[in-house]
C-alpha atoms as a PDB file:
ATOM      1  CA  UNK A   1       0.000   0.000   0.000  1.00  0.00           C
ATOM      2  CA  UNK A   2       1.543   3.724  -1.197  1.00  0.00           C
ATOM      3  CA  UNK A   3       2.557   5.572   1.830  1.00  0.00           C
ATOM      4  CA  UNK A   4       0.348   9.372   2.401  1.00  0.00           C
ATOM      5  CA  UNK A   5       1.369  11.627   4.481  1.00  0.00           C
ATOM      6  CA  UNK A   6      -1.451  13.324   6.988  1.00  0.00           C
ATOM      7  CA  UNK A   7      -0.813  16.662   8.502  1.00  0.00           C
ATOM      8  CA  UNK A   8      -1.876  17.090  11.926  1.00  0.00           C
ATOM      9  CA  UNK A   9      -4.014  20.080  12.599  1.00  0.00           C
ATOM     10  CA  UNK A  10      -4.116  21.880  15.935  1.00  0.00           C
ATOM     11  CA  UNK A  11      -5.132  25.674  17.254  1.00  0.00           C
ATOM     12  CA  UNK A  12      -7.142  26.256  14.223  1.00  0.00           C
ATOM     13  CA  UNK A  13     -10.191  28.626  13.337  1.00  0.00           C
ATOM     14  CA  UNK A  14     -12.768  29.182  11.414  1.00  0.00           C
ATOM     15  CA  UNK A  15     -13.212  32.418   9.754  1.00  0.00           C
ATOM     16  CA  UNK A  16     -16.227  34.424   8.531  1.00  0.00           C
ATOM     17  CA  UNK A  17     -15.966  32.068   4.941  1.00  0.00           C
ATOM     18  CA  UNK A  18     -15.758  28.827   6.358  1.00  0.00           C
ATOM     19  CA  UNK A  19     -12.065  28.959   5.940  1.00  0.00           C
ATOM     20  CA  UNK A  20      -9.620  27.192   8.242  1.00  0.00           C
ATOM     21  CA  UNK A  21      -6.790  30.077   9.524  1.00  0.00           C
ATOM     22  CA  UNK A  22      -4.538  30.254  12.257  1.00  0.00           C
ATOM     23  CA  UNK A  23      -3.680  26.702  12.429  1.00  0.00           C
ATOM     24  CA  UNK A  24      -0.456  24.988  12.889  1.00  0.00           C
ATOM     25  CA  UNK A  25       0.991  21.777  11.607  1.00  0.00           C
ATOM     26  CA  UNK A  26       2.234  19.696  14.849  1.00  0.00           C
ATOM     27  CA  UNK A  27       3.979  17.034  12.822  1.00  0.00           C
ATOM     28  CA  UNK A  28       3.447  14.936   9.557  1.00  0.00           C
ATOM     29  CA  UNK A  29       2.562  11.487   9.883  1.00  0.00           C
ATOM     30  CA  UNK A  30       3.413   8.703   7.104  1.00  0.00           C
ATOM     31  CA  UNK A  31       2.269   5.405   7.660  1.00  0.00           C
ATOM     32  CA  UNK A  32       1.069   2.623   5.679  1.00  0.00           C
ATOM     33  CA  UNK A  33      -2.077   1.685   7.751  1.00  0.00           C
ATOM     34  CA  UNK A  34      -3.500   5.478   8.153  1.00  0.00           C
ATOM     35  CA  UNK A  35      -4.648   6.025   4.554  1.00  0.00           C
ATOM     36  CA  UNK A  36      -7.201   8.459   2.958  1.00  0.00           C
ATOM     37  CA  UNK A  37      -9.296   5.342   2.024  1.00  0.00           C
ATOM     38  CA  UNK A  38      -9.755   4.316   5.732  1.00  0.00           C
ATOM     39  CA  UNK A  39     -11.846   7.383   6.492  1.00  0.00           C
ATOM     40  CA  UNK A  40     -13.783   7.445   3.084  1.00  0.00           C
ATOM     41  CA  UNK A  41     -14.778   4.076   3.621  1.00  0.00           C
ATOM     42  CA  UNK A  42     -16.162   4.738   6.653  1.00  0.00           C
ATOM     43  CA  UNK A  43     -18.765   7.470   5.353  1.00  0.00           C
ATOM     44  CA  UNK A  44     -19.163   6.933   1.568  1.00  0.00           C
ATOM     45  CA  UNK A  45     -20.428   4.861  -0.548  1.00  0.00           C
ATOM     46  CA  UNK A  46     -18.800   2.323  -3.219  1.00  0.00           C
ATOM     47  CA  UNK A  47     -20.704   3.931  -6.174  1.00  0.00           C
ATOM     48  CA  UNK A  48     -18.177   6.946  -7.769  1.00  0.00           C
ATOM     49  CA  UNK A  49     -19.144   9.021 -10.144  1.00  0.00           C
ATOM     50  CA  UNK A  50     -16.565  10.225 -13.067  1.00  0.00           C
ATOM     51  CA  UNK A  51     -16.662  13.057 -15.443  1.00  0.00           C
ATOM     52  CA  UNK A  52     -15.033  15.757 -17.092  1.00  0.00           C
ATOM     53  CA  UNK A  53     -15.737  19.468 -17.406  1.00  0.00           C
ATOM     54  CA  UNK A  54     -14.494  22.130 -19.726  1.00  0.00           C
ATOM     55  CA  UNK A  55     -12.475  25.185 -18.250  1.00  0.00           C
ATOM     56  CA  UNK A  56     -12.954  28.601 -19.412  1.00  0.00           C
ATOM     57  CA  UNK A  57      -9.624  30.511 -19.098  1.00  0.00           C
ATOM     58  CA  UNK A  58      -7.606  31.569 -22.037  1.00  0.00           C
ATOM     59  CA  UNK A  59      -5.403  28.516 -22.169  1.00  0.00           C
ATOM     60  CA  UNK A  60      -8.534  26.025 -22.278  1.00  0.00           C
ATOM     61  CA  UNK A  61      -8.464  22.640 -19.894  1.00  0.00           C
ATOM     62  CA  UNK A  62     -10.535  19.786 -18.247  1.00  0.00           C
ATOM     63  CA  UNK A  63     -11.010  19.351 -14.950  1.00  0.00           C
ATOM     64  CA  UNK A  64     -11.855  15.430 -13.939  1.00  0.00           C
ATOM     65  CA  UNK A  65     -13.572  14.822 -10.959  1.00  0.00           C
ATOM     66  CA  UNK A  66     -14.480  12.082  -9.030  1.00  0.00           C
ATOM     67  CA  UNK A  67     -17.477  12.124  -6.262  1.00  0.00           C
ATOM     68  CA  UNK A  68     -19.720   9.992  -4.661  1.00  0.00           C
ATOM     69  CA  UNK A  69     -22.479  10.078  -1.614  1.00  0.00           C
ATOM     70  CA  UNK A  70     -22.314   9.439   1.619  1.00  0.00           C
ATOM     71  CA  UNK A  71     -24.419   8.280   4.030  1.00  0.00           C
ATOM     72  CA  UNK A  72     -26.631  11.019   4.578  1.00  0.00           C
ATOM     73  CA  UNK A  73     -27.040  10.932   0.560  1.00  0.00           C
ATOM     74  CA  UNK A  74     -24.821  13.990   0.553  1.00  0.00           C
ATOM     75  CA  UNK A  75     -22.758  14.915  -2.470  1.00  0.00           C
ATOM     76  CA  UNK A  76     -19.341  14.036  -1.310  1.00  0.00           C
ATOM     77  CA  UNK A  77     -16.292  15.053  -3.851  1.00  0.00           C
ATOM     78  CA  UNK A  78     -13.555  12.792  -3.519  1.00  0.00           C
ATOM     79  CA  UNK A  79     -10.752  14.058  -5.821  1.00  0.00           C
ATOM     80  CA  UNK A  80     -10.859  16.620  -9.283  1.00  0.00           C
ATOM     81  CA  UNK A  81      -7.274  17.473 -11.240  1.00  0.00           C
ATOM     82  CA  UNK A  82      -6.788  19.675 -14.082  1.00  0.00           C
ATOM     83  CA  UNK A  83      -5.154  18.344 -17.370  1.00  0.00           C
ATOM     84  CA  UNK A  84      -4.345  19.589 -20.778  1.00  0.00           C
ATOM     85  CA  UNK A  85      -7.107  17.079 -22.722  1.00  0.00           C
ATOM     86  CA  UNK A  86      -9.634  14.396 -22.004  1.00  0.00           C
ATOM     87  CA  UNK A  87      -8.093  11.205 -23.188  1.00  0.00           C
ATOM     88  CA  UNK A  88      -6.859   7.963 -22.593  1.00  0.00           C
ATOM     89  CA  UNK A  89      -3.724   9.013 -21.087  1.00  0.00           C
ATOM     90  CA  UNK A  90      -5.258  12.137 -18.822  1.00  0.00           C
ATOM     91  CA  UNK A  91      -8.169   9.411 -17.447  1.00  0.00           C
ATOM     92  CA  UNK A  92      -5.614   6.903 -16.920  1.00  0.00           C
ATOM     93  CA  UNK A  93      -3.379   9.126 -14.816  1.00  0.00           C
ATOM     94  CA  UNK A  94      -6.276  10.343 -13.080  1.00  0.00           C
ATOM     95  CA  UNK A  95      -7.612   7.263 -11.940  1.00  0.00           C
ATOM     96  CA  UNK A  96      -3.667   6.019 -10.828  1.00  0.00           C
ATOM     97  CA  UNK A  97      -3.657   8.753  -8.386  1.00  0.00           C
ATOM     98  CA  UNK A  98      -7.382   8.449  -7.441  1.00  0.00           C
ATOM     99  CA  UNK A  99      -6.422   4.691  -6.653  1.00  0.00           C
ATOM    100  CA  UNK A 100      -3.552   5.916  -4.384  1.00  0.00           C
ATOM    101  CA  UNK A 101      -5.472   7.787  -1.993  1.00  0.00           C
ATOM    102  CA  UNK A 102      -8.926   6.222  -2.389  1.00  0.00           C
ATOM    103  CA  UNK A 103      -7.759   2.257  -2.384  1.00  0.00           C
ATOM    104  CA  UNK A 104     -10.241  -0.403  -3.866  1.00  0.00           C
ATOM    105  CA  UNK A 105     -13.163  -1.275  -2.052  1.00  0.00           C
ATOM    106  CA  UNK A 106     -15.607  -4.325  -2.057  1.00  0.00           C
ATOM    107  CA  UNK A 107     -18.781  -3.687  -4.531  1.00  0.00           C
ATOM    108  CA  UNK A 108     -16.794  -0.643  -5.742  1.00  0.00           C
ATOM    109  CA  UNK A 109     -18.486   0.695  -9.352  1.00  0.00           C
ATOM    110  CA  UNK A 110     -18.006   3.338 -11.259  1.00  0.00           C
ATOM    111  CA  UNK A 111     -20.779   5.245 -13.138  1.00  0.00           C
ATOM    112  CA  UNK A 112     -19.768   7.657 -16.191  1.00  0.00           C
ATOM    113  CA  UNK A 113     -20.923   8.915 -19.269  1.00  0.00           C
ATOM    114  CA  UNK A 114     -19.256   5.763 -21.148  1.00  0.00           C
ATOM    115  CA  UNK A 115     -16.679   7.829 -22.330  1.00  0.00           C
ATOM    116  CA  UNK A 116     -14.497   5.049 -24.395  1.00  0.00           C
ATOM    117  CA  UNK A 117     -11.526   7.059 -22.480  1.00  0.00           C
ATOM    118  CA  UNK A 118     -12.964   5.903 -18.948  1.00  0.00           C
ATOM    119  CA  UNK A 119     -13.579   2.846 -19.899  1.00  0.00           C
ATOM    120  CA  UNK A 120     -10.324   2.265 -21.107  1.00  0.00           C
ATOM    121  CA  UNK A 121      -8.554   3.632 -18.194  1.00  0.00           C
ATOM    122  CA  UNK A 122     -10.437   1.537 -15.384  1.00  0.00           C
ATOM    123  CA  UNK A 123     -10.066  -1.551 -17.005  1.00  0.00           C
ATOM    124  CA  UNK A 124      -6.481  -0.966 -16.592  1.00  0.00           C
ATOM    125  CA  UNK A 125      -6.146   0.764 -13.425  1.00  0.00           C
ATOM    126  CA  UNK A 126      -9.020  -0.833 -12.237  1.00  0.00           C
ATOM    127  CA  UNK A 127      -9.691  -4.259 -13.358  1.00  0.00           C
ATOM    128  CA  UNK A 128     -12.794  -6.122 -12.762  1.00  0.00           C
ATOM    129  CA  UNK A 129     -14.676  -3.252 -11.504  1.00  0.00           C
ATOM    130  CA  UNK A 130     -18.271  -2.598 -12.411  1.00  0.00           C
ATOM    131  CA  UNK A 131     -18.762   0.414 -15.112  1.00  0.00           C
ATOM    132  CA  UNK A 132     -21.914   1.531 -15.481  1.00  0.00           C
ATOM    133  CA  UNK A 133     -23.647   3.838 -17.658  1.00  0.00           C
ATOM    134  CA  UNK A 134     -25.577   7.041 -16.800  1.00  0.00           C
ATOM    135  CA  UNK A 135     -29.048   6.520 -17.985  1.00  0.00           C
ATOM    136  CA  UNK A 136     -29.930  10.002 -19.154  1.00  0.00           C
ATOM    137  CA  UNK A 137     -26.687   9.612 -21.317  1.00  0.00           C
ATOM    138  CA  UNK A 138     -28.357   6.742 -22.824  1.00  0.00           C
ATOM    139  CA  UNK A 139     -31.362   8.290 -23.425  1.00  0.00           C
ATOM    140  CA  UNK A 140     -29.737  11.553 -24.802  1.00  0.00           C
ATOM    141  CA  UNK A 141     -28.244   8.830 -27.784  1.00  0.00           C
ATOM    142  CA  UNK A 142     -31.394   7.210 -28.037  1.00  0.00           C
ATOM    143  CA  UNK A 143     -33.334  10.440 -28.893  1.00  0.00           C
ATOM    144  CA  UNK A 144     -30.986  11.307 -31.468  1.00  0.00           C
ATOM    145  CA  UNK A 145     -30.767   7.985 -32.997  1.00  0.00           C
ATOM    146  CA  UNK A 146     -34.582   6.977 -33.364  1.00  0.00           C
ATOM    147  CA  UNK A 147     -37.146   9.396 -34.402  1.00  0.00           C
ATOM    148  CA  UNK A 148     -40.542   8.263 -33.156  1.00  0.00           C
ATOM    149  CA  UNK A 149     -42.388   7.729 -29.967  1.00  0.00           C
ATOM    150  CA  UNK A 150     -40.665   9.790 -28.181  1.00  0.00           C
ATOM    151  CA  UNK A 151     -42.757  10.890 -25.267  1.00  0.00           C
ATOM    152  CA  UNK A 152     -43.962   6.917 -24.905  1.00  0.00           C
ATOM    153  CA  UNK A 153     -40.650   5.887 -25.074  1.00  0.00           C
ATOM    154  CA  UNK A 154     -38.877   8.425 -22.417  1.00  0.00           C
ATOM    155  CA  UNK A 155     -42.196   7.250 -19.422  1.00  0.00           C
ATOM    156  CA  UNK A 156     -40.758   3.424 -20.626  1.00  0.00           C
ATOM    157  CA  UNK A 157     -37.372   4.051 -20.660  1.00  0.00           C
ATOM    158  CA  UNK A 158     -36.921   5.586 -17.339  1.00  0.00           C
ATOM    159  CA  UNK A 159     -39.452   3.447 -15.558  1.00  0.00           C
ATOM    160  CA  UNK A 160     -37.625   0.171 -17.184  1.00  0.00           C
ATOM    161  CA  UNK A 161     -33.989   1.627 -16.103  1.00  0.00           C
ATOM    162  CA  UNK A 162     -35.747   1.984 -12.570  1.00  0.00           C
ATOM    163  CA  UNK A 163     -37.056  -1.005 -12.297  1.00  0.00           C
ATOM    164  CA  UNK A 164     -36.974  -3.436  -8.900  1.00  0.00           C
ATOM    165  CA  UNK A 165     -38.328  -6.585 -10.092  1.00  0.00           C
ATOM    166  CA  UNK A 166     -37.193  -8.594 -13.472  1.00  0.00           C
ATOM    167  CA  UNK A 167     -41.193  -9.025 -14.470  1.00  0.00           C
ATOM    168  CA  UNK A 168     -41.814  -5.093 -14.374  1.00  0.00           C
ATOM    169  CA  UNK A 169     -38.551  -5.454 -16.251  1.00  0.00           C
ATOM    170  CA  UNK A 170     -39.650  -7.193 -19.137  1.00  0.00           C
ATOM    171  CA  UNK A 171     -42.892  -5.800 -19.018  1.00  0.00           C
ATOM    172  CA  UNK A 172     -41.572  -2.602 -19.854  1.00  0.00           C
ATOM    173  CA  UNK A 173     -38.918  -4.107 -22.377  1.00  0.00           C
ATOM    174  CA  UNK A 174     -42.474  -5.501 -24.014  1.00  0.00           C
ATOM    175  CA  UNK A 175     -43.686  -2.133 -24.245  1.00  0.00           C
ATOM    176  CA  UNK A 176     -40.439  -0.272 -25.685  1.00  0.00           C
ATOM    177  CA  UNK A 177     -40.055  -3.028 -28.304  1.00  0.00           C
ATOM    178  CA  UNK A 178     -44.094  -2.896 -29.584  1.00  0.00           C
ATOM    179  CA  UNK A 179     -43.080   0.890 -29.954  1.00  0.00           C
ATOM    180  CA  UNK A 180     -39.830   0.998 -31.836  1.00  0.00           C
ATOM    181  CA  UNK A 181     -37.761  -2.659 -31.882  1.00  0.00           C
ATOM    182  CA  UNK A 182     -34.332  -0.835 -32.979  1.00  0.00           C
ATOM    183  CA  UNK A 183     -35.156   0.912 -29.313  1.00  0.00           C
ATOM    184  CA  UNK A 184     -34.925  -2.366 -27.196  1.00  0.00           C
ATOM    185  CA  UNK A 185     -32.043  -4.093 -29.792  1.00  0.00           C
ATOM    186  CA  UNK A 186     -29.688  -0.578 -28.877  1.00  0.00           C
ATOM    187  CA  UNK A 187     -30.234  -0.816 -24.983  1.00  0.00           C
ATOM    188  CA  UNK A 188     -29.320  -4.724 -25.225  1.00  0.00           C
ATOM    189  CA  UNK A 189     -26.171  -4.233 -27.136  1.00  0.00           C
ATOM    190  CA  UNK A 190     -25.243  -1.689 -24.437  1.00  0.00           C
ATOM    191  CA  UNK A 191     -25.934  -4.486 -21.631  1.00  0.00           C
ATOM    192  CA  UNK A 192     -28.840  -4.652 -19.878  1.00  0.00           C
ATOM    193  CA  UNK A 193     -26.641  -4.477 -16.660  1.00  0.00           C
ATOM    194  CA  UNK A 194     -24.781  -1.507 -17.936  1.00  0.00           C
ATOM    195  CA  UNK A 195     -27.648   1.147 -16.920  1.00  0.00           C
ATOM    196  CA  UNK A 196     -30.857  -1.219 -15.797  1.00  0.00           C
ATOM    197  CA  UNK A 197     -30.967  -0.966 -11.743  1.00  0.00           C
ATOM    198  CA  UNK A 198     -32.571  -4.675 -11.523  1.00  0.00           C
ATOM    199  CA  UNK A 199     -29.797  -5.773 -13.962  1.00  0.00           C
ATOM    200  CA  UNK A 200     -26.703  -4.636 -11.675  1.00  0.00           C
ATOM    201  CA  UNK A 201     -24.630  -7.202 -10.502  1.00  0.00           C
ATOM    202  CA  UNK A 202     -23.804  -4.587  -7.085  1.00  0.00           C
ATOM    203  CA  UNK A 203     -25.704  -1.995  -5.296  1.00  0.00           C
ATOM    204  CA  UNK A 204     -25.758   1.451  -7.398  1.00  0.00           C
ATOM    205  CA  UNK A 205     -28.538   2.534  -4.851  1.00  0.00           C
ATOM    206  CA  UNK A 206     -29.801   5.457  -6.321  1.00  0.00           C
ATOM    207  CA  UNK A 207     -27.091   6.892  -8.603  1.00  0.00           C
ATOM    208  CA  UNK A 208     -28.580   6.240 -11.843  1.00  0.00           C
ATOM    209  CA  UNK A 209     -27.755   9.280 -13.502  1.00  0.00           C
ATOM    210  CA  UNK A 210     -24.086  11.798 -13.329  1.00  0.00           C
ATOM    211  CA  UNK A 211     -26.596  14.183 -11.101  1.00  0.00           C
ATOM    212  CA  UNK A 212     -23.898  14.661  -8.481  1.00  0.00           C
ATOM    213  CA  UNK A 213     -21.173  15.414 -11.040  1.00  0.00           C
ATOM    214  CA  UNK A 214     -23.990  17.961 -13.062  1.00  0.00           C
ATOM    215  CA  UNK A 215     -24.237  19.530  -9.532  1.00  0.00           C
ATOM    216  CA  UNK A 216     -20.687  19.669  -8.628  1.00  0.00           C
ATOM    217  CA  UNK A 217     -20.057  21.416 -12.451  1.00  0.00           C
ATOM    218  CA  UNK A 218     -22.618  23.999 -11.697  1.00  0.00           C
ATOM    219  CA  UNK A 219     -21.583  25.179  -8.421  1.00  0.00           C
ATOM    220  CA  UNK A 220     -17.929  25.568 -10.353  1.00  0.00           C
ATOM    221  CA  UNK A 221     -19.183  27.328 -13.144  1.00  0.00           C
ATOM    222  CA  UNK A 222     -17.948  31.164 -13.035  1.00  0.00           C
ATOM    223  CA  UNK A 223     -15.201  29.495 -10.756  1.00  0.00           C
ATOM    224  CA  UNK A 224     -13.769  27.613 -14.324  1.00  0.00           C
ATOM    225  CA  UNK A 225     -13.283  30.869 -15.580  1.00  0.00           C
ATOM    226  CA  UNK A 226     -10.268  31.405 -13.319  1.00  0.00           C
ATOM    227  CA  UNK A 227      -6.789  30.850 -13.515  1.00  0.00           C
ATOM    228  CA  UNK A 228      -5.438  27.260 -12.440  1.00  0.00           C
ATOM    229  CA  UNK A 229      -4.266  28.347  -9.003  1.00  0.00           C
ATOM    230  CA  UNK A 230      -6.948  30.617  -8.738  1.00  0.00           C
ATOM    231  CA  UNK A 231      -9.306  27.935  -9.146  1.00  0.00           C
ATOM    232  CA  UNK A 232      -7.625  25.432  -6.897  1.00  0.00           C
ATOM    233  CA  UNK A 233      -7.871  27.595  -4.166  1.00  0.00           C
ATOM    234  CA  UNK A 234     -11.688  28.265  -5.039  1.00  0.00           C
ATOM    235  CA  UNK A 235     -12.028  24.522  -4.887  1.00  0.00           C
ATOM    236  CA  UNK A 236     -10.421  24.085  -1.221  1.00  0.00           C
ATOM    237  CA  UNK A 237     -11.996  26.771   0.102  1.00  0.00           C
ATOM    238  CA  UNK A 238     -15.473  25.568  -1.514  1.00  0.00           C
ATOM    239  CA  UNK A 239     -14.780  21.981   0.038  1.00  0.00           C
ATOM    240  CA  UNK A 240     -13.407  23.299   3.774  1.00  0.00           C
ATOM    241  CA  UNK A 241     -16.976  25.567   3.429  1.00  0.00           C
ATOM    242  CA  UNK A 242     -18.842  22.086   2.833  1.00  0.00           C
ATOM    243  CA  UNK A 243     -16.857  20.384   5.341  1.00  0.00           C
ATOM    244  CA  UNK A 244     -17.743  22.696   7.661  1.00  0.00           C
ATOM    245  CA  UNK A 245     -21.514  22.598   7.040  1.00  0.00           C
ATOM    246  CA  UNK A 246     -21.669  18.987   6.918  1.00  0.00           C
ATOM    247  CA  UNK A 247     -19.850  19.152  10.670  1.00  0.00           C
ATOM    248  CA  UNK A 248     -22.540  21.957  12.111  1.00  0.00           C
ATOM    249  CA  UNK A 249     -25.258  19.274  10.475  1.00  0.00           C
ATOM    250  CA  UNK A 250     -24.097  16.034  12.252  1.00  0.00           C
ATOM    251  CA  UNK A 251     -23.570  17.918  15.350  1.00  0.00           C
ATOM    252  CA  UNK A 252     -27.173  18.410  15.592  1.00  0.00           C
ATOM    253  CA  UNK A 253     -28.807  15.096  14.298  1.00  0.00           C
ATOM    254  CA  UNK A 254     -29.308  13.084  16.954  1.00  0.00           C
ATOM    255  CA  UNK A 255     -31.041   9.939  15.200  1.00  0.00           C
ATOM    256  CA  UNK A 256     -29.783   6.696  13.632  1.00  0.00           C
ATOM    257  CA  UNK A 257     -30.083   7.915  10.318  1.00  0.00           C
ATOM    258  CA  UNK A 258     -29.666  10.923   8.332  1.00  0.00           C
ATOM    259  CA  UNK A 259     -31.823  13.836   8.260  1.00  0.00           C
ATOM    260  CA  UNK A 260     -33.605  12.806   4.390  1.00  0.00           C
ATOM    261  CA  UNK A 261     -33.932   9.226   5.161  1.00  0.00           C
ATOM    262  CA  UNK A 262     -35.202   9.553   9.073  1.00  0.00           C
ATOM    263  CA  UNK A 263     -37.831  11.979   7.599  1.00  0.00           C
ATOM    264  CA  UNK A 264     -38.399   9.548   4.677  1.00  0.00           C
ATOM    265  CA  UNK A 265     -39.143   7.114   7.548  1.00  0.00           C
ATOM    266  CA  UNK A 266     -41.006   9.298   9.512  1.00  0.00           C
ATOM    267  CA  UNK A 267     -43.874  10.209   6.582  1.00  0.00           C
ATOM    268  CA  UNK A 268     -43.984   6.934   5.668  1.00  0.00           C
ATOM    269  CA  UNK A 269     -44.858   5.804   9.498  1.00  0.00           C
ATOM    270  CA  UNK A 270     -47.777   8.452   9.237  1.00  0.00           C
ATOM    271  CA  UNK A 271     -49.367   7.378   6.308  1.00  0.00           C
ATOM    272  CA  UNK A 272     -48.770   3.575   7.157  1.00  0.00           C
ATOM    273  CA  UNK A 273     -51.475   4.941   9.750  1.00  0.00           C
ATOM    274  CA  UNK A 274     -54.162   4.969   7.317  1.00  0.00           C
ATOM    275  CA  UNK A 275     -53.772   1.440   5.749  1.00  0.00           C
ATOM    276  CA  UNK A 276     -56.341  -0.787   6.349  1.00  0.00           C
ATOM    277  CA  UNK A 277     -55.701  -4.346   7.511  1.00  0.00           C
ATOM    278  CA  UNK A 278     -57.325  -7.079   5.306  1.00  0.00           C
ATOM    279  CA  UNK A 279     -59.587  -9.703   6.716  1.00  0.00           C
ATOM    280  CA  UNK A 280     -58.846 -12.449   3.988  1.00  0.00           C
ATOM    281  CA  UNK A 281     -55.780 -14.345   2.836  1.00  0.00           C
ATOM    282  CA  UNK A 282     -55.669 -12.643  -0.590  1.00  0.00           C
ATOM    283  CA  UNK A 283     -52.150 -11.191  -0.766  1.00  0.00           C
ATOM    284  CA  UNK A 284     -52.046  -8.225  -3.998  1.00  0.00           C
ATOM    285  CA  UNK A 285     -48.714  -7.891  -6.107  1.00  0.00           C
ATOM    286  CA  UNK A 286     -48.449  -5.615  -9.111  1.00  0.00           C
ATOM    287  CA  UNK A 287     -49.828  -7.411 -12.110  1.00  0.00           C
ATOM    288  CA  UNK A 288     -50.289 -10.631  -9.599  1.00  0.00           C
ATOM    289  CA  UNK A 289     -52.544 -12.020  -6.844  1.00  0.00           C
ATOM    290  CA  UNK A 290     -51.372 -14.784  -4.555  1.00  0.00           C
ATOM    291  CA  UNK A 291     -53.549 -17.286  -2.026  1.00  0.00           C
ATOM    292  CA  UNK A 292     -51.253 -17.218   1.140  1.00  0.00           C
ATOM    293  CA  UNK A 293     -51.429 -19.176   4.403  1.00  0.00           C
ATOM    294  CA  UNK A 294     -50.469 -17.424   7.629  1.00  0.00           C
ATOM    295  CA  UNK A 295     -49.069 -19.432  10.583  1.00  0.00           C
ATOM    296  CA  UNK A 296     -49.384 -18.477  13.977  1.00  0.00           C
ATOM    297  CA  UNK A 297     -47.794 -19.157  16.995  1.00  0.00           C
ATOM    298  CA  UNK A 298     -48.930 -17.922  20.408  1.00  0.00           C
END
């Protein structure tokens, strides 16, 4: 395992801008065991999401980034780097130095635009790992490849990619190919596992889509318009700001879960209040109906 260094912190402040100031650095620490992946695996989860974003200064530029949620389904960034071009060689650096600091976790997957670059650069740095597909990307191509049925075939599409169940699955697939059978012939070319939630050989939980990085770019966007170092430092002070938040938040929840899902929880409790409890032994599944027996034991 690469050795990282970790800077010990102490005497510090906040300032009015969520910047750290005053501190001092008590010592620097390398050691093979404490590693940037330890405390990442702790609060995020194994689902990253990849993509690159065009700068706006005079001498042009990508910046990559890498981010995921955690466990509060809060947009965590994990690393971003700037480089000349977006290619085989920037991706495949990229994701060397991402593996350095982030390590390789169990059920790890990566979900991009299906840049040929990406995919490239995983399967090398990366091998065996899951790469999935971002289903509006999908879409996008689909659109501009097939001409008809287009509102039908959006409601499908989406509610087929979403799907929980392999008979909604197929139901759906049904429904696409009466539509347009080019539509359902493209999606299983691309791998039904590739961007199909039922399909998915690990957990993506609920990153079907490069939302977090389409989030991530916005909040940067007058910020790309910097210089380099100008816009490094606008990125550590944005992510010491976030820190920060994210610090005042979990201070103050004092439940189990997160905020979102323990409120999630809590509506659903309330209108669990108003369902009715059935007298007979008829049990009611989408599309199905099942005789059940119920055994009881005092």
């Amino acid at each position: 395992m690469a050795k990282i260094p970790i800077m010990l912190q102490s005497n510090g402040n906040w300032d009015n801008y969520g910047r750290f100031r005053e501190f001092e650095i008590d010592d620097i620490i390398v050691d093979d065991d404490a590693t940037y992946s330890l405390l990442i695996s702790t609060i995020a989860q194994p689902v990253v999401v990849v993509d690159g974003t065009f700068l706006k200064l005079a001498y042009r530029g990508i910046m990559l980034a890498a981010s995921t949620m955690d466990a509060a389904s809060i947009i965590l960034p994990l690393t971003y780097a700037v480089v000349d071009l977006e290619n085989d060689v920037s991706w495949k650096w990229f994701f060397e130095q991402f593996k350095l600091a982030y390590g390789e976790r169990p059920n790890m997957c990566v979900v991009s635009d299906r840049s040929e670059s990406i995919l490239k650069a995983t399967s090398i740095v990366y091998p065996g790992m899951l790469h999935y597909s971002c289903m509006w990307h999908i879409w996008t191509n689909i659109r501009g490849k097939f001409k008809k049925g287009h509102l039908k075939l959006s409601e499908l599409y989406f509610a087929t990619a979403r799907s929980y169940t392999l008979d909604e699955f197929n139901e759906m697939m049904s429904k696409i190919e009466e539509i347009d059978p080019r539509v359902k012939a493209y999606l299983y070319n691309i791998g039904y596992h590739r961007w199909s939630r039922v399909h998915a050989t690990v957990n993506r939980t609920w990153t079907m889509t490069l939302n977090i990085a389409e989030s991530l770019n916005a909040v940067t966007k007058y910020a790309r318009e910097l210089p380099i170092v100008e816009l490094l430092e606008y990125m550590r002070t944005l992510l010491e700001h976030w820190t920060k938040e994210k610090l005042f938040k979990a201070k103050g929840t004092f439940t189990y879960l997160g905020y979102k899902f323990n409120k999630e929880l809590d509506d659903n409790r309330t209108l669990s209040h108003k369902l009715r409890v059935r007298s007979d032994y008829l049990l009611n599944q989408i599309h199905k109906q099942h005789n059940v027996d119920i055994l009881y034991i005092a």
